[in-house]
PDB file of N, CA and C in Angstrom:
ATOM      1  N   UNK A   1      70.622 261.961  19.903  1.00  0.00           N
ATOM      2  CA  UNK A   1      71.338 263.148  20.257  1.00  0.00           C
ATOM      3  C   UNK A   1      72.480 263.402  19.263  1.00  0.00           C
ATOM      4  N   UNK A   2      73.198 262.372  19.249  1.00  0.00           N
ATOM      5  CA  UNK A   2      74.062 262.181  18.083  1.00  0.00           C
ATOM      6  C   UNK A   2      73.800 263.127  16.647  1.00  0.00           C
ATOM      7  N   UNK A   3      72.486 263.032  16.139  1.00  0.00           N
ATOM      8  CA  UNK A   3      71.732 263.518  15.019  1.00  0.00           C
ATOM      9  C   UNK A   3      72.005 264.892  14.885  1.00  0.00           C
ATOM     10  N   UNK A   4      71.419 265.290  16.146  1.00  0.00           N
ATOM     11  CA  UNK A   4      70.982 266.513  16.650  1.00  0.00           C
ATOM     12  C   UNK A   4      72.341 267.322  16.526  1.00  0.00           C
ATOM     13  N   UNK A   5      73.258 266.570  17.261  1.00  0.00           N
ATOM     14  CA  UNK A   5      75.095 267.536  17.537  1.00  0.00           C
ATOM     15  C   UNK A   5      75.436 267.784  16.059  1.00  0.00           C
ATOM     16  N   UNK A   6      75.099 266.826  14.553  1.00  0.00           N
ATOM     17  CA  UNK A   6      75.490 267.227  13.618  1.00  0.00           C
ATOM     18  C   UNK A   6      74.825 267.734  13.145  1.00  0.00           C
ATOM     19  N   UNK A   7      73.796 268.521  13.411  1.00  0.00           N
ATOM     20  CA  UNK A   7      72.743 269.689  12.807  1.00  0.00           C
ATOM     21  C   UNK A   7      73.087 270.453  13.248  1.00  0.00           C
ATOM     22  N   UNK A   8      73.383 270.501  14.607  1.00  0.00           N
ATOM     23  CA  UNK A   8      73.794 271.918  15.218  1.00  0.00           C
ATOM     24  C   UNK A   8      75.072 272.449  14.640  1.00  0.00           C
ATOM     25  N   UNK A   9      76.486 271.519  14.408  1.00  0.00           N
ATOM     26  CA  UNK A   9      77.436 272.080  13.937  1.00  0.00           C
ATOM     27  C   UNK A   9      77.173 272.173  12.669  1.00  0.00           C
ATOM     28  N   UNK A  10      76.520 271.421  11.893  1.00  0.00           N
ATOM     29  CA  UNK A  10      76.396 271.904  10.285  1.00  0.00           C
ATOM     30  C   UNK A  10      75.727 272.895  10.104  1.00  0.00           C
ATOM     31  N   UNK A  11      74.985 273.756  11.041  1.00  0.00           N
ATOM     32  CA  UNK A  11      74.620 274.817  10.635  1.00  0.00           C
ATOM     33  C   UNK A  11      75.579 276.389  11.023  1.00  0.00           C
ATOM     34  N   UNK A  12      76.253 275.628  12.019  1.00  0.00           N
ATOM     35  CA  UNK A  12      77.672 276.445  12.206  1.00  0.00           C
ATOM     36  C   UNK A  12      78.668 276.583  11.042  1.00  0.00           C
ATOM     37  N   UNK A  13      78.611 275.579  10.757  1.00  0.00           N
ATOM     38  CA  UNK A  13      79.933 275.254   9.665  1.00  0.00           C
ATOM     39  C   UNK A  13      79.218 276.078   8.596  1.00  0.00           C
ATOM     40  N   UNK A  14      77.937 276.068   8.212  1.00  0.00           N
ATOM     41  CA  UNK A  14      77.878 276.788   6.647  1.00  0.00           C
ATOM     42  C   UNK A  14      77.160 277.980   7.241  1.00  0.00           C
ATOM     43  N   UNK A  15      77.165 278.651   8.557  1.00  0.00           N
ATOM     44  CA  UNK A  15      76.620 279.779   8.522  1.00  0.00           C
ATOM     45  C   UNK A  15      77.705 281.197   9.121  1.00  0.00           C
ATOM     46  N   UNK A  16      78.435 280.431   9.937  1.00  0.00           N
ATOM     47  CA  UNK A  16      79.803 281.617  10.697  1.00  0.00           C
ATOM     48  C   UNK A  16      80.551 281.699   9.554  1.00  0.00           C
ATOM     49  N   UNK A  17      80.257 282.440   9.345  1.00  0.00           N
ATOM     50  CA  UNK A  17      81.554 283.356   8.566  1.00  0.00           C
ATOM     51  C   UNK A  17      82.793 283.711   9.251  1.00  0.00           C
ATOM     52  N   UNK A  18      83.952 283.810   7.976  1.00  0.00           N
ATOM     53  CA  UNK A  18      85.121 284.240   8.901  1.00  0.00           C
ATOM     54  C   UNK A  18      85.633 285.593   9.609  1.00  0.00           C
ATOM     55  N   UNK A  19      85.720 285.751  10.648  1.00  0.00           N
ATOM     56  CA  UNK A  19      86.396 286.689  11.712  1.00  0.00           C
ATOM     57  C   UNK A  19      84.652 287.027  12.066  1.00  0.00           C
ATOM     58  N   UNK A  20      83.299 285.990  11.967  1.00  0.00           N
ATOM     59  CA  UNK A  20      82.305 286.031  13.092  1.00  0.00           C
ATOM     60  C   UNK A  20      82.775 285.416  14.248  1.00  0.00           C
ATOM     61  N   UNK A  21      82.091 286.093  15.209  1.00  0.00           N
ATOM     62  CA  UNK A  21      81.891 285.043  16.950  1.00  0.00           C
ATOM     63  C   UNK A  21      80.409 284.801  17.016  1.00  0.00           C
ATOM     64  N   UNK A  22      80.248 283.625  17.187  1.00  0.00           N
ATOM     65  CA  UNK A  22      79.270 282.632  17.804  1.00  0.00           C
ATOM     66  C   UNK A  22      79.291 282.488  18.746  1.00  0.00           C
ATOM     67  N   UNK A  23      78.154 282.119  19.853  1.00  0.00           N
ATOM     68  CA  UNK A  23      77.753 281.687  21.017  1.00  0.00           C
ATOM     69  C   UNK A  23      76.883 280.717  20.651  1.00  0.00           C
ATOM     70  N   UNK A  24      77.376 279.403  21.554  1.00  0.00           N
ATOM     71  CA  UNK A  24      76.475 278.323  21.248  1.00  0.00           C
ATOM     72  C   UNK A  24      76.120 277.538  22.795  1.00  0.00           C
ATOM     73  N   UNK A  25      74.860 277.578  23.403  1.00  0.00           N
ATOM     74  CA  UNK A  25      74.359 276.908  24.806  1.00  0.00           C
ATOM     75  C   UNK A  25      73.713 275.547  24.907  1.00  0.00           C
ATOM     76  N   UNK A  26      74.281 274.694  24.743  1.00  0.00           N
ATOM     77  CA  UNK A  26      73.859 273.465  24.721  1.00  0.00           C
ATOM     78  C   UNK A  26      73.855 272.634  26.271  1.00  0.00           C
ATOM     79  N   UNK A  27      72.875 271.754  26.650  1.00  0.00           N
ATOM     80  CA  UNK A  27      73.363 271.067  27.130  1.00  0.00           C
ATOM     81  C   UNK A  27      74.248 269.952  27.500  1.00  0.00           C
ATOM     82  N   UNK A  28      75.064 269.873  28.740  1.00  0.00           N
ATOM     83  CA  UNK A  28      76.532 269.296  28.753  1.00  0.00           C
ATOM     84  C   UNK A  28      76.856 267.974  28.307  1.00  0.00           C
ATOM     85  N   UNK A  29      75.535 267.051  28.069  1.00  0.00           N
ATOM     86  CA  UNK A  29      75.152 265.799  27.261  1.00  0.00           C
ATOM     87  C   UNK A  29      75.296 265.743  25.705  1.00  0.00           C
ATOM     88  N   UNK A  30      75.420 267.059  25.017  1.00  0.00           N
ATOM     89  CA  UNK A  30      75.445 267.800  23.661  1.00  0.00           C
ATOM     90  C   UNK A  30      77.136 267.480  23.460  1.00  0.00           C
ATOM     91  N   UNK A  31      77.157 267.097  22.379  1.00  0.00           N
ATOM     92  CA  UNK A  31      78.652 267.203  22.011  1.00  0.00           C
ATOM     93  C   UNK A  31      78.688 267.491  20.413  1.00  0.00           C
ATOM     94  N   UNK A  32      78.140 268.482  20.011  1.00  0.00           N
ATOM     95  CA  UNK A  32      78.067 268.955  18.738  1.00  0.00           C
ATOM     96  C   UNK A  32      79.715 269.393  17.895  1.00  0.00           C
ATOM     97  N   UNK A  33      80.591 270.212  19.529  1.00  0.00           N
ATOM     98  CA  UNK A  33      81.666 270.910  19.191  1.00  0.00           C
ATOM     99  C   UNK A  33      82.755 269.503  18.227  1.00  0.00           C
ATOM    100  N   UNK A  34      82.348 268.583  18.216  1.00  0.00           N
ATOM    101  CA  UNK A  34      83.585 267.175  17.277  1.00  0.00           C
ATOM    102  C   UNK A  34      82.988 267.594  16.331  1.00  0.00           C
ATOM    103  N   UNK A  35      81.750 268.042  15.770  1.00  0.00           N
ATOM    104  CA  UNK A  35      81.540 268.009  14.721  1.00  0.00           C
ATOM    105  C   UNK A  35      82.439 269.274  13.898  1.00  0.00           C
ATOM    106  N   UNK A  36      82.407 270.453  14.696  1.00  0.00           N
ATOM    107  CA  UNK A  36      82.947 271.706  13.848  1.00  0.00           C
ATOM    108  C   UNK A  36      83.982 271.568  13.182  1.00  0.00           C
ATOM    109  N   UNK A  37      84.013 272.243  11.840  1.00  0.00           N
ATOM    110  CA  UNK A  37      85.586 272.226  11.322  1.00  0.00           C
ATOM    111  C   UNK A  37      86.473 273.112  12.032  1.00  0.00           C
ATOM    112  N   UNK A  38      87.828 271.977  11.834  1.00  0.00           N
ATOM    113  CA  UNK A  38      88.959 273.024  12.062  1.00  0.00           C
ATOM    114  C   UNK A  38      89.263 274.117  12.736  1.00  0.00           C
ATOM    115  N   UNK A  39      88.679 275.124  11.686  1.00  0.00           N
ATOM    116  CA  UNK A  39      89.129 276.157  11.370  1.00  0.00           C
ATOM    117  C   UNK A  39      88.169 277.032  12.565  1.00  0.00           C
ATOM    118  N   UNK A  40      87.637 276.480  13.116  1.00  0.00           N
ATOM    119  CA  UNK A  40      86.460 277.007  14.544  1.00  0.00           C
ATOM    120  C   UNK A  40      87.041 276.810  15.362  1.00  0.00           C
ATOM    121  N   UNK A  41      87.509 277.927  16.194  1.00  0.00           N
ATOM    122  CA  UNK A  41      87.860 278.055  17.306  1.00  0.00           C
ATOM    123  C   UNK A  41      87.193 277.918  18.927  1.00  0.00           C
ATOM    124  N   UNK A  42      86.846 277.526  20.069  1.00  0.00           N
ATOM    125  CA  UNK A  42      86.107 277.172  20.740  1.00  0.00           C
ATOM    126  C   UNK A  42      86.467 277.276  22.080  1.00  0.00           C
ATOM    127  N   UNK A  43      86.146 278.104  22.891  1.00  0.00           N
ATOM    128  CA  UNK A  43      86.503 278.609  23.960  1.00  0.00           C
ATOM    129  C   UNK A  43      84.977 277.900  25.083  1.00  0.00           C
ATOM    130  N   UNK A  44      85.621 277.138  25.854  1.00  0.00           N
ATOM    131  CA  UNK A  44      84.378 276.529  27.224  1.00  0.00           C
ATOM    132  C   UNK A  44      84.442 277.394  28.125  1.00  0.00           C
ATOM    133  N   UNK A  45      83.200 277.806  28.997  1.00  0.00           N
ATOM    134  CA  UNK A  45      83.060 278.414  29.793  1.00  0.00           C
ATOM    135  C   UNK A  45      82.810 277.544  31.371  1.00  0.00           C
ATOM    136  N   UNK A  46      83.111 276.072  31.214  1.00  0.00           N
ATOM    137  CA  UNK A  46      82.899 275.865  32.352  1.00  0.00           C
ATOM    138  C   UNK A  46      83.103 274.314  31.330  1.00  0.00           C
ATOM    139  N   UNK A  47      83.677 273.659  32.505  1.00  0.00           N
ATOM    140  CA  UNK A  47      84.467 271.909  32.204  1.00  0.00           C
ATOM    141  C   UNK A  47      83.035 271.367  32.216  1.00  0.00           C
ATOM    142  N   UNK A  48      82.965 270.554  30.810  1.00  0.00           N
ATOM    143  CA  UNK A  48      82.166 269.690  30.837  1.00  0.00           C
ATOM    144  C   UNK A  48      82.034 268.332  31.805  1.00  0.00           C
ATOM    145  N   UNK A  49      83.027 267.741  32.245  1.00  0.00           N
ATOM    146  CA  UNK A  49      82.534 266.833  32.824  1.00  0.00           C
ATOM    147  C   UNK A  49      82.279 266.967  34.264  1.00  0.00           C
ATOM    148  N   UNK A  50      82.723 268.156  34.918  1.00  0.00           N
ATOM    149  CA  UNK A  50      82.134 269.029  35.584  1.00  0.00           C
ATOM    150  C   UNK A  50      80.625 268.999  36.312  1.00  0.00           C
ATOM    151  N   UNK A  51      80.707 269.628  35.049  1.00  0.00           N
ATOM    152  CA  UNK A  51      78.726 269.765  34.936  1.00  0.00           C
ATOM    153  C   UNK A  51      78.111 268.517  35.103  1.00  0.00           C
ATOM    154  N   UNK A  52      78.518 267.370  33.787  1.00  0.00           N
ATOM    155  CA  UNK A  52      78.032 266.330  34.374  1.00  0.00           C
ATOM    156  C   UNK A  52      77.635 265.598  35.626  1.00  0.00           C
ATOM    157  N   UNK A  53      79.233 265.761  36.123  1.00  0.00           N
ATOM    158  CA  UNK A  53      79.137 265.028  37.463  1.00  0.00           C
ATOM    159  C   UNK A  53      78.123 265.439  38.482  1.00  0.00           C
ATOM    160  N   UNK A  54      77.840 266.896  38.186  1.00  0.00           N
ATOM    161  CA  UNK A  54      76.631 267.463  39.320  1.00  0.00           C
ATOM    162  C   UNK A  54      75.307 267.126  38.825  1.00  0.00           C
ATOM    163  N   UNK A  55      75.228 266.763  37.747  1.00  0.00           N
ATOM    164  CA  UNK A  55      73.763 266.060  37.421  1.00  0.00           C
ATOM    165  C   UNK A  55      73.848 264.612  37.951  1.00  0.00           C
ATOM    166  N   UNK A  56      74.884 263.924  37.380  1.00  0.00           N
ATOM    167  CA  UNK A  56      74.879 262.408  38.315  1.00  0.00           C
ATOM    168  C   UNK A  56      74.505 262.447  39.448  1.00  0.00           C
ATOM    169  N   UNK A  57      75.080 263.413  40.444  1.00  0.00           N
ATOM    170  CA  UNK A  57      74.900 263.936  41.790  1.00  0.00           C
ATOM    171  C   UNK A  57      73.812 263.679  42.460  1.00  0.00           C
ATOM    172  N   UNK A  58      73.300 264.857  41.370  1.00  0.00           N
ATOM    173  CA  UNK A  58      72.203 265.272  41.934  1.00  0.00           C
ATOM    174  C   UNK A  58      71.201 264.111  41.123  1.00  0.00           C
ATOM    175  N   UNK A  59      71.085 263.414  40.256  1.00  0.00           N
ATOM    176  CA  UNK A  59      70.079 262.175  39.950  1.00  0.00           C
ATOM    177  C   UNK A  59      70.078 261.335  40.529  1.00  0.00           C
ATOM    178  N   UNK A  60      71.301 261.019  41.364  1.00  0.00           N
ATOM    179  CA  UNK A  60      71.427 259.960  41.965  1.00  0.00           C
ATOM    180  C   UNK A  60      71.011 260.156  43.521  1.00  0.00           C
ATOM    181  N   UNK A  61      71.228 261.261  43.858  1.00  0.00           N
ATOM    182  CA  UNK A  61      70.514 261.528  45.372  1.00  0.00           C
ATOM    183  C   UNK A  61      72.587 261.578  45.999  1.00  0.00           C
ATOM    184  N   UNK A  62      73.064 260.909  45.845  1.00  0.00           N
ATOM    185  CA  UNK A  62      74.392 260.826  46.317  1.00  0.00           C
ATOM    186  C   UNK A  62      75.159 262.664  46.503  1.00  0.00           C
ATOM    187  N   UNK A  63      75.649 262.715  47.392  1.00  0.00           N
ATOM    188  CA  UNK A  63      75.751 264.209  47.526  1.00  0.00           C
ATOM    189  C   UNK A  63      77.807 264.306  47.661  1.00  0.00           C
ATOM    190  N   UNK A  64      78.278 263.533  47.846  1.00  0.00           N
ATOM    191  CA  UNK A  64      79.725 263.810  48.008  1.00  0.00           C
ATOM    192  C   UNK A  64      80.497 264.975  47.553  1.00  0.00           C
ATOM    193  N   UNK A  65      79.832 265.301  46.622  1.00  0.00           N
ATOM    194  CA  UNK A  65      80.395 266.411  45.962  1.00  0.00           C
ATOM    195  C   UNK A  65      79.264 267.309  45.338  1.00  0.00           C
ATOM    196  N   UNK A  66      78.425 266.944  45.482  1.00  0.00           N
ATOM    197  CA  UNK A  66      77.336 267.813  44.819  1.00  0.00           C
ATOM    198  C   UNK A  66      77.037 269.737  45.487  1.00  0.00           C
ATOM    199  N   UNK A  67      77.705 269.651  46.566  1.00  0.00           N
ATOM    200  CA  UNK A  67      77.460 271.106  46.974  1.00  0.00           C
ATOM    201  C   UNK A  67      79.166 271.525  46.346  1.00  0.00           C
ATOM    202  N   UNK A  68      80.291 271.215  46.375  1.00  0.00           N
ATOM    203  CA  UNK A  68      81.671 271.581  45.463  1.00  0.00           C
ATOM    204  C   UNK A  68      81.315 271.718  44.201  1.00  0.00           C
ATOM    205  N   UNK A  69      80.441 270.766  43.342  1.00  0.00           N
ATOM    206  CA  UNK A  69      80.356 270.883  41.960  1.00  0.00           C
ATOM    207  C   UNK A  69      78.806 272.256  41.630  1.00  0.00           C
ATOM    208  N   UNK A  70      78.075 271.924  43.105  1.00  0.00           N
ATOM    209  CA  UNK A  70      77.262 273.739  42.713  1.00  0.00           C
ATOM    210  C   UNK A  70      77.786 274.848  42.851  1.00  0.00           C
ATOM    211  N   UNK A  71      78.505 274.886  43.675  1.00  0.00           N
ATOM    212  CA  UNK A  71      79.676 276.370  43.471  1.00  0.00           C
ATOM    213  C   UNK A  71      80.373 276.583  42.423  1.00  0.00           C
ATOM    214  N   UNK A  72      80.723 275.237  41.932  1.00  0.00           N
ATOM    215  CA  UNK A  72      81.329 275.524  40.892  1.00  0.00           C
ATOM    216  C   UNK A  72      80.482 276.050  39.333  1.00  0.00           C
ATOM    217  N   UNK A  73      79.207 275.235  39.272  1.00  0.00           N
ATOM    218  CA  UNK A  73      78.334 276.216  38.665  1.00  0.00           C
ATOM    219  C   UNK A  73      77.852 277.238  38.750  1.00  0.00           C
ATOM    220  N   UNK A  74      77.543 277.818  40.029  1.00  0.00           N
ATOM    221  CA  UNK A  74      77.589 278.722  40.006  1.00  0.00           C
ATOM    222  C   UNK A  74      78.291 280.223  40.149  1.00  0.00           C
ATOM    223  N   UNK A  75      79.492 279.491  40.140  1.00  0.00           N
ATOM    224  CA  UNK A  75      80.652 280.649  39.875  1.00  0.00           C
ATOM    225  C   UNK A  75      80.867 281.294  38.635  1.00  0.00           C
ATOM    226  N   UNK A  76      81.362 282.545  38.153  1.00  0.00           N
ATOM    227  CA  UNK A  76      81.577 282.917  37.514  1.00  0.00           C
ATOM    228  C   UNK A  76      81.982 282.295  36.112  1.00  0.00           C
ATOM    229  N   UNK A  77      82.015 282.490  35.400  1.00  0.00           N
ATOM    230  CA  UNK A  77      82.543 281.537  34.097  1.00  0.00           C
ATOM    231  C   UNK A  77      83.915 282.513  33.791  1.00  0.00           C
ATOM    232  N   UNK A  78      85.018 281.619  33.636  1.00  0.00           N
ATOM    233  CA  UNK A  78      86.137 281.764  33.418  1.00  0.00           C
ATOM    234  C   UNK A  78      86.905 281.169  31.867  1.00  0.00           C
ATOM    235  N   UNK A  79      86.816 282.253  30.654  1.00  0.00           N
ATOM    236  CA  UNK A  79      87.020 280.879  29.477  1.00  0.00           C
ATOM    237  C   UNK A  79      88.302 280.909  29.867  1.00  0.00           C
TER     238      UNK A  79
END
């Protein structure tokens, strides 16, 4: 996956031009955004570890929070 996060930002890095906006949808296991330079600005639409936790959740069968952390996906996105 590792591999993968620095392909994805290296093709960011030599393809956004300056004063472009990008949209990038990865899954929340993806951590491409360490790779970007600098100078890339990066606005989340929803807390990564967040998300996670509702996949643990829900892989694990364990529910404590798994109906709080689906509302929270499925709420609106707030950057």
């Amino acid at each position: 996956m590792h591999a993968r996060d620095k392909f994805i930002a290296r093709m960011i890095n030599e393809r956004l031009k300056e004063g472009e906006v990008g949209v990038l949808f990865t899954g929340s296991y993806h951590d491409a955004l360490r790779y970007l330079e600098a100078d890339i600005s990066v606005t989340r639409v929803k807390e990564r570890e967040r998300v996670n936790a509702y996949f643990q959740e829900f892989l694990s069968g364990v529910d404590s929070r798994f109906e709080e952390l689906g509302k929270y996906l499925a709420s609106p996105a707030s950057p």
